[in-house]
Protein backbone atom coordinates (compact mmCIF):
# COMPACT_ATOMS: atom_id res chain seq x y z
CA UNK A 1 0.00 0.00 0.00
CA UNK A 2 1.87 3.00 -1.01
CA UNK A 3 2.12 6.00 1.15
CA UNK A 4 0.83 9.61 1.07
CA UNK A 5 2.32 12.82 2.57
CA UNK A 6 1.96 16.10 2.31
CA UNK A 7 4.99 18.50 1.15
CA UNK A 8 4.07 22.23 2.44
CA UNK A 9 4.80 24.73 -0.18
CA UNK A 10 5.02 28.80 0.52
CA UNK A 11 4.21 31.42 -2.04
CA UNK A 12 6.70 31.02 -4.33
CA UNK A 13 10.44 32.76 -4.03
CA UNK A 14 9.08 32.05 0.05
CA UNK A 15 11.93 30.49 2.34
CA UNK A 16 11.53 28.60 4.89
CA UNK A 17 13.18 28.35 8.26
CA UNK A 18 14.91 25.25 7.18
CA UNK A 19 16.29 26.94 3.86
CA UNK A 20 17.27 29.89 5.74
CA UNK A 21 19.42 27.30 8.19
CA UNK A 22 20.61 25.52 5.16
CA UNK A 23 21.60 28.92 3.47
CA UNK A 24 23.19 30.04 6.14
CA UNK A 25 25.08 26.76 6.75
CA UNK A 26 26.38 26.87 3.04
CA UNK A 27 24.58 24.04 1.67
CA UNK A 28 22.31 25.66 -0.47
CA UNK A 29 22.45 29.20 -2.12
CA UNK A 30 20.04 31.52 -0.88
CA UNK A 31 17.17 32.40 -2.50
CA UNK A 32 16.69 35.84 -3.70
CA UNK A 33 13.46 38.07 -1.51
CA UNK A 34 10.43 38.08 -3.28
CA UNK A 35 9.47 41.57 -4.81
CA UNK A 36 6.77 43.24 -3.79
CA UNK A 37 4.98 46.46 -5.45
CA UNK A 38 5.98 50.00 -2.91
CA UNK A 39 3.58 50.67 -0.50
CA UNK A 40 0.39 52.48 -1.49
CA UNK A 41 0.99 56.83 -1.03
CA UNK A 42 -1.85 58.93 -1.86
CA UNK A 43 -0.95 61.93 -4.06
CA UNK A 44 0.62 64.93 -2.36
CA UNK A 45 -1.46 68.20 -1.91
CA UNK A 46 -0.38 71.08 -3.28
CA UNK A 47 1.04 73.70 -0.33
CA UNK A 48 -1.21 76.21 0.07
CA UNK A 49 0.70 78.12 1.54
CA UNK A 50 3.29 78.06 -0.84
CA UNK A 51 1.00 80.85 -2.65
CA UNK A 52 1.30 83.16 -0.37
CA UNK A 53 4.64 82.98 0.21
CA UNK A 54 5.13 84.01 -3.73
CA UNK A 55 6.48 87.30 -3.76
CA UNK A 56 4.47 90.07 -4.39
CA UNK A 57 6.06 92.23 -7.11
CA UNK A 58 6.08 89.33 -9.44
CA UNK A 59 4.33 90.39 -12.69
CA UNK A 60 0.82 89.72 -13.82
CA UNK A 61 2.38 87.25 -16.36
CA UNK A 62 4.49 85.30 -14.11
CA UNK A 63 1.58 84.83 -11.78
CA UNK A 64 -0.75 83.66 -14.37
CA UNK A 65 2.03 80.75 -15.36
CA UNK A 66 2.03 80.06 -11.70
CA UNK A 67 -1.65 79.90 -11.95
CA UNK A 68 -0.71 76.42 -13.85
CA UNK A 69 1.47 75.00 -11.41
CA UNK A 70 -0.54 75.88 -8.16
CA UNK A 71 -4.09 74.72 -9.94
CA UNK A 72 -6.98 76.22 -8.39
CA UNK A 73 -5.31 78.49 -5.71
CA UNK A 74 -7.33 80.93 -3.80
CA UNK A 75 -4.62 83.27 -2.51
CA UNK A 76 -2.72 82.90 -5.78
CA UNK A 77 -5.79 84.07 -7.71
CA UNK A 78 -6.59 86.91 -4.80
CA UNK A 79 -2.66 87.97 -5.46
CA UNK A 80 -2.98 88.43 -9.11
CA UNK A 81 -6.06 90.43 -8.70
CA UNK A 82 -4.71 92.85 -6.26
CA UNK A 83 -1.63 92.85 -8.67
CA UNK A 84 -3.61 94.22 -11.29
CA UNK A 85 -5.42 96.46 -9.65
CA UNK A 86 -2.28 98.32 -8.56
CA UNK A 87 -1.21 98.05 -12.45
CA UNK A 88 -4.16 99.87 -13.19
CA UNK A 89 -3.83 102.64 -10.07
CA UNK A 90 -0.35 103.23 -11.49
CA UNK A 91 -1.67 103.39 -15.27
CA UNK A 92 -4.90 106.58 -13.67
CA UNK A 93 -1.67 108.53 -12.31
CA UNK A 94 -0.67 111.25 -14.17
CA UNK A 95 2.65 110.98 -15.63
CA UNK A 96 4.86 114.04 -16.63
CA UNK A 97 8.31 113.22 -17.51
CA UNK A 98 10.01 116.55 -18.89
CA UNK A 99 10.91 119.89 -16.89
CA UNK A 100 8.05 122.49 -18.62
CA UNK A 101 8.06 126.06 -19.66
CA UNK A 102 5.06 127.86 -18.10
CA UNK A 103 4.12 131.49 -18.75
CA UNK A 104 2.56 133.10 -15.86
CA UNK A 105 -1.08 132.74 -17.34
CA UNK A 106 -0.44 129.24 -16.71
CA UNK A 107 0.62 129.05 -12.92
CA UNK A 108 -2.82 128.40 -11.22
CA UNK A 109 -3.68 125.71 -13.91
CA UNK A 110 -0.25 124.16 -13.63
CA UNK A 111 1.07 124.64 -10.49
CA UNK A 112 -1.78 125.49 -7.52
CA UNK A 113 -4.35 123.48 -9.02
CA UNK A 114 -2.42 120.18 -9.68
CA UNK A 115 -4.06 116.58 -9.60
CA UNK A 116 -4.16 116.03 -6.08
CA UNK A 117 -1.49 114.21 -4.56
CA UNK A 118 0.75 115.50 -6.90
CA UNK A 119 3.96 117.19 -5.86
CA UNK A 120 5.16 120.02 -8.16
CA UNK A 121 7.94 121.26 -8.44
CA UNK A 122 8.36 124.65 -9.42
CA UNK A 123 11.32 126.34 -11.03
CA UNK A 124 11.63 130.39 -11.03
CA UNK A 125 14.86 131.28 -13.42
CA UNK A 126 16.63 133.23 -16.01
CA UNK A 127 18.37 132.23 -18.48
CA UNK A 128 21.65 135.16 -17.27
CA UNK A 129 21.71 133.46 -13.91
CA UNK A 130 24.43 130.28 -14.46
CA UNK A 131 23.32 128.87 -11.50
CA UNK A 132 20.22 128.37 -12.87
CA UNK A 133 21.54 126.94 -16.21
CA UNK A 134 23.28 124.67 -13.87
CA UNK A 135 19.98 123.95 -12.02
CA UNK A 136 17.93 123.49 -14.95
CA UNK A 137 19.96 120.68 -16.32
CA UNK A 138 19.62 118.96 -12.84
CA UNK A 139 16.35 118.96 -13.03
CA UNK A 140 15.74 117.76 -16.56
CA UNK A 141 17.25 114.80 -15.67
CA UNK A 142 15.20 114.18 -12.28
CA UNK A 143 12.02 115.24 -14.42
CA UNK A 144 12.92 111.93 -16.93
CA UNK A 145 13.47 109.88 -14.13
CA UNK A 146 10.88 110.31 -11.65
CA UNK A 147 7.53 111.01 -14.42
CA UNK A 148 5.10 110.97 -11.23
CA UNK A 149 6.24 114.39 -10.12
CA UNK A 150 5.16 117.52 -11.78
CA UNK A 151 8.32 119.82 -12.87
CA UNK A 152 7.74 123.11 -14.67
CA UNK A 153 10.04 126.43 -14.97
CA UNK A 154 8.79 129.96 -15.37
CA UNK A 155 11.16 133.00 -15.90
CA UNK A 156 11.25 134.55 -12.50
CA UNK A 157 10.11 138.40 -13.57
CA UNK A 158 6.98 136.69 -14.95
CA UNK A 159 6.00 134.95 -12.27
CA UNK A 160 7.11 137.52 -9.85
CA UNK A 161 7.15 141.25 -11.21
CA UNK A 162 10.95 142.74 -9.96
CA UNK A 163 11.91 139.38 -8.22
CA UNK A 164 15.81 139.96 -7.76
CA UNK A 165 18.62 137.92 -9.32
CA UNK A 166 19.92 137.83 -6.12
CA UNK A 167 17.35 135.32 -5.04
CA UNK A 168 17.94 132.85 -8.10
CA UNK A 169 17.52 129.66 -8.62
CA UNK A 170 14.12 130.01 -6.42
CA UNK A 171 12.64 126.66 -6.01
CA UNK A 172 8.67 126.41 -4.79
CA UNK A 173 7.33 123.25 -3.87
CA UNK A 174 3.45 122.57 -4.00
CA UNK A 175 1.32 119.91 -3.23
CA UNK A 176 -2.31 119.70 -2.58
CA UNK A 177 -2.75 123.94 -3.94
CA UNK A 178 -0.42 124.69 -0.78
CA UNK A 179 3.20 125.76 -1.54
CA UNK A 180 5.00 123.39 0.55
CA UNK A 181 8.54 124.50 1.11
CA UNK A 182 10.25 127.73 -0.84
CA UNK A 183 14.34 127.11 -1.60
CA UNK A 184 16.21 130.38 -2.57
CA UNK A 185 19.80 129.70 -4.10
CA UNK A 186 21.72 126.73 -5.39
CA UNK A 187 23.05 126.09 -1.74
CA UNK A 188 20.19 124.32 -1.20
CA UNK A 189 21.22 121.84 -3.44
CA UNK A 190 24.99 121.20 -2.88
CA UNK A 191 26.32 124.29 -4.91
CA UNK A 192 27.61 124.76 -8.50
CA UNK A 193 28.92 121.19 -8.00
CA UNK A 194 25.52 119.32 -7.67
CA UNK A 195 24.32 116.80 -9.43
CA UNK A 196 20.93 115.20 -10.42
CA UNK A 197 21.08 112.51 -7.73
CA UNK A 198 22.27 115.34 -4.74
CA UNK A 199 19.28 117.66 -6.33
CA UNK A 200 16.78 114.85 -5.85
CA UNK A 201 17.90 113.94 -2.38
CA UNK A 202 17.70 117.26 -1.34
CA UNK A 203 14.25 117.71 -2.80
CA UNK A 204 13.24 114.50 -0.63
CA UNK A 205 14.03 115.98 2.68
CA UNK A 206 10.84 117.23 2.29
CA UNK A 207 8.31 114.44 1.31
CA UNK A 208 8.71 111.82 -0.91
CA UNK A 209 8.84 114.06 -4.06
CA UNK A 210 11.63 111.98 -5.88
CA UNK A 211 10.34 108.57 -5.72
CA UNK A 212 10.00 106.06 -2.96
CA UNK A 213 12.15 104.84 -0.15
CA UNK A 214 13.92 102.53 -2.95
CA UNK A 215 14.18 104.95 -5.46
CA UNK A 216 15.77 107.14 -2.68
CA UNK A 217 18.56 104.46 -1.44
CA UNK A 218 19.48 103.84 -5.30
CA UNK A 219 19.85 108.16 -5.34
CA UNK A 220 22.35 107.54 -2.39
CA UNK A 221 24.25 104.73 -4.44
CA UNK A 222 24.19 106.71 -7.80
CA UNK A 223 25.63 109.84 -5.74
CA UNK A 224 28.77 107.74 -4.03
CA UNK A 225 29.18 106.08 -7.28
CA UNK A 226 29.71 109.38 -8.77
CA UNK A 227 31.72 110.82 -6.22
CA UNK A 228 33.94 107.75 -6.41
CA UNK A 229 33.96 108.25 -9.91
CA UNK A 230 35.62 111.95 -9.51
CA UNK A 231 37.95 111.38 -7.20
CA UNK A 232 39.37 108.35 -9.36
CA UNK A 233 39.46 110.76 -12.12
CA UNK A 234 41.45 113.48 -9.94
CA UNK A 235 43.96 110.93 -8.72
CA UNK A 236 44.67 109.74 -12.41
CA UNK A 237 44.57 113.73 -13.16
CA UNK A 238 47.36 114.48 -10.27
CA UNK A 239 44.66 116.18 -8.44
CA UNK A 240 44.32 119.14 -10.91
CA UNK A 241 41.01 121.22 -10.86
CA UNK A 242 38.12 121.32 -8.46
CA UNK A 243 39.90 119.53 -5.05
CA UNK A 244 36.52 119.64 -3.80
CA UNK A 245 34.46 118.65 -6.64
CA UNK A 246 31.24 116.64 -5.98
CA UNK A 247 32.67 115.58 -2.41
CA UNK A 248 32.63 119.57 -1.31
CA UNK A 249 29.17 119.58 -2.26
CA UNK A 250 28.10 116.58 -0.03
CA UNK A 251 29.87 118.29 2.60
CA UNK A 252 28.15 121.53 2.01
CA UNK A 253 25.02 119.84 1.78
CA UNK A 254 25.60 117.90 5.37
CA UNK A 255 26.74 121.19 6.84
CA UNK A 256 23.45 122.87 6.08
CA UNK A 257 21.66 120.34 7.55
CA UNK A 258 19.93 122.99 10.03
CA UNK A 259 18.68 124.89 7.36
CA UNK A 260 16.29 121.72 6.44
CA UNK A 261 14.73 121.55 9.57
């Protein structure tokens, strides 16, 4: 009678405690572990946060292409929104841009009654004066680079019937129909040696008539840069002309401090 036993077989690639003993004995090679799919992860959620954390000054185009890589993002979407509102705030502002001749007709229209908010800043000249030559070229530049502020010129016996030379360059600023501060002579703005960046700091120690608090650090930079730039050249020169040059005029300009407050 023949007889019948049962061999116990594991999942395949499966060892068993005696083939693990064998293996580790050396008589048999050990069998390789059975593979098994990686564990089961649901799908990460997008960081909402993240969207928030996007920085703000990023442009209404570069937020939209975010738009695809965030999905359906709440603060993203409330981001670009307030983006473009500010867009179009900026856009209702009225830009200027260039230092304008007035006639004295004009000076309400221009000048007192401004867009409100607007600062204006208000030239009184002639064209004899140097230091108002000198002046005026200053403040074509500043006009170009800071379009948000009103600058206009006016020959000073138009404005003011008999105003003396004495008194020129006489700078008025206005805001809001009030005439804000009233600057007689180039002093005010660092001397003959002045330049555009020391003319718009000095015109900010007022308000914020140049530009922001960035636009004011970067006048800082731009006036170092150039008074590095001088002194280079008067080294390379043997220290002919102006000793003082730009760097006299920063001086000048510290040194009248009092007169600002």
């Amino acid at each position: 009678m023949a007889e019948y036993h049962t061999v116990y077989k594991g999942p395949e690639g499966e060892s068993t405690q005696w083939d693990d003993i064998q293996a580790k004995l050396g008589n048999r090679p050990a069998k390789e572990p059975v593979w098994k799919p990686d564990a089961f992860e649901p799908a990460k959620e997008v960081d909402k946060q993240s969207a928030e954390q996007i920085d703000e000054k990023k442009t209404v185009e570069e937020l939209e292409e975010l738009e695809d890589e965030f999905g359906d993002d709440r603060a993203l979407e409330k981001l670009r929104r307030q983006r473009m509102a500010e867009l179009k705030a900026g856009a209702a502002r009225p830009r200027f841009g260039s230092l304008e001749q007035i006639r004295q007709s004009e000076w309400v229209a221009q000048v007192t009654n401004a867009p409100q908010g607007v600062w204006v800043v208000a030239h009184l000249y002639k064209d004899s004066v140097q230091d108002c030559a000198i002046l005026n070229q200053c403040l074509e530049e500043v006009a170009r680079q800071y379009p948000a502020t009103k600058f206009v010129k006016i020959v000073s016996t138009e404005c003011i019937p008999g105003y003396p030379d004495a008194n020129l360059p006489t700078v008025l600023l206005y805001r809001d129909t009030k005439c804000v501060q009233t600057l007689v002579g180039l002093r005010h703005f660092g001397g003959r040696s002045t330049s555009p960046e020391l003319v718009a700091i000095s015109l900010n120690r007022y308000g914020s008539v140049c530009g922001d608090e960035e636009d004011q650090e970067a006048q800082v930079r731009g006036l170092i840069n150039r008074l590095l730039l001088e002194r280079a050249e008067q080294q390379q020169g043997g220290g002919g002309g102006d000793s003082g040059g730009a760097a006299a005029a920063a001086q000048q300009q510290e040194d009248e401090d009092s007169d600002f407050d």
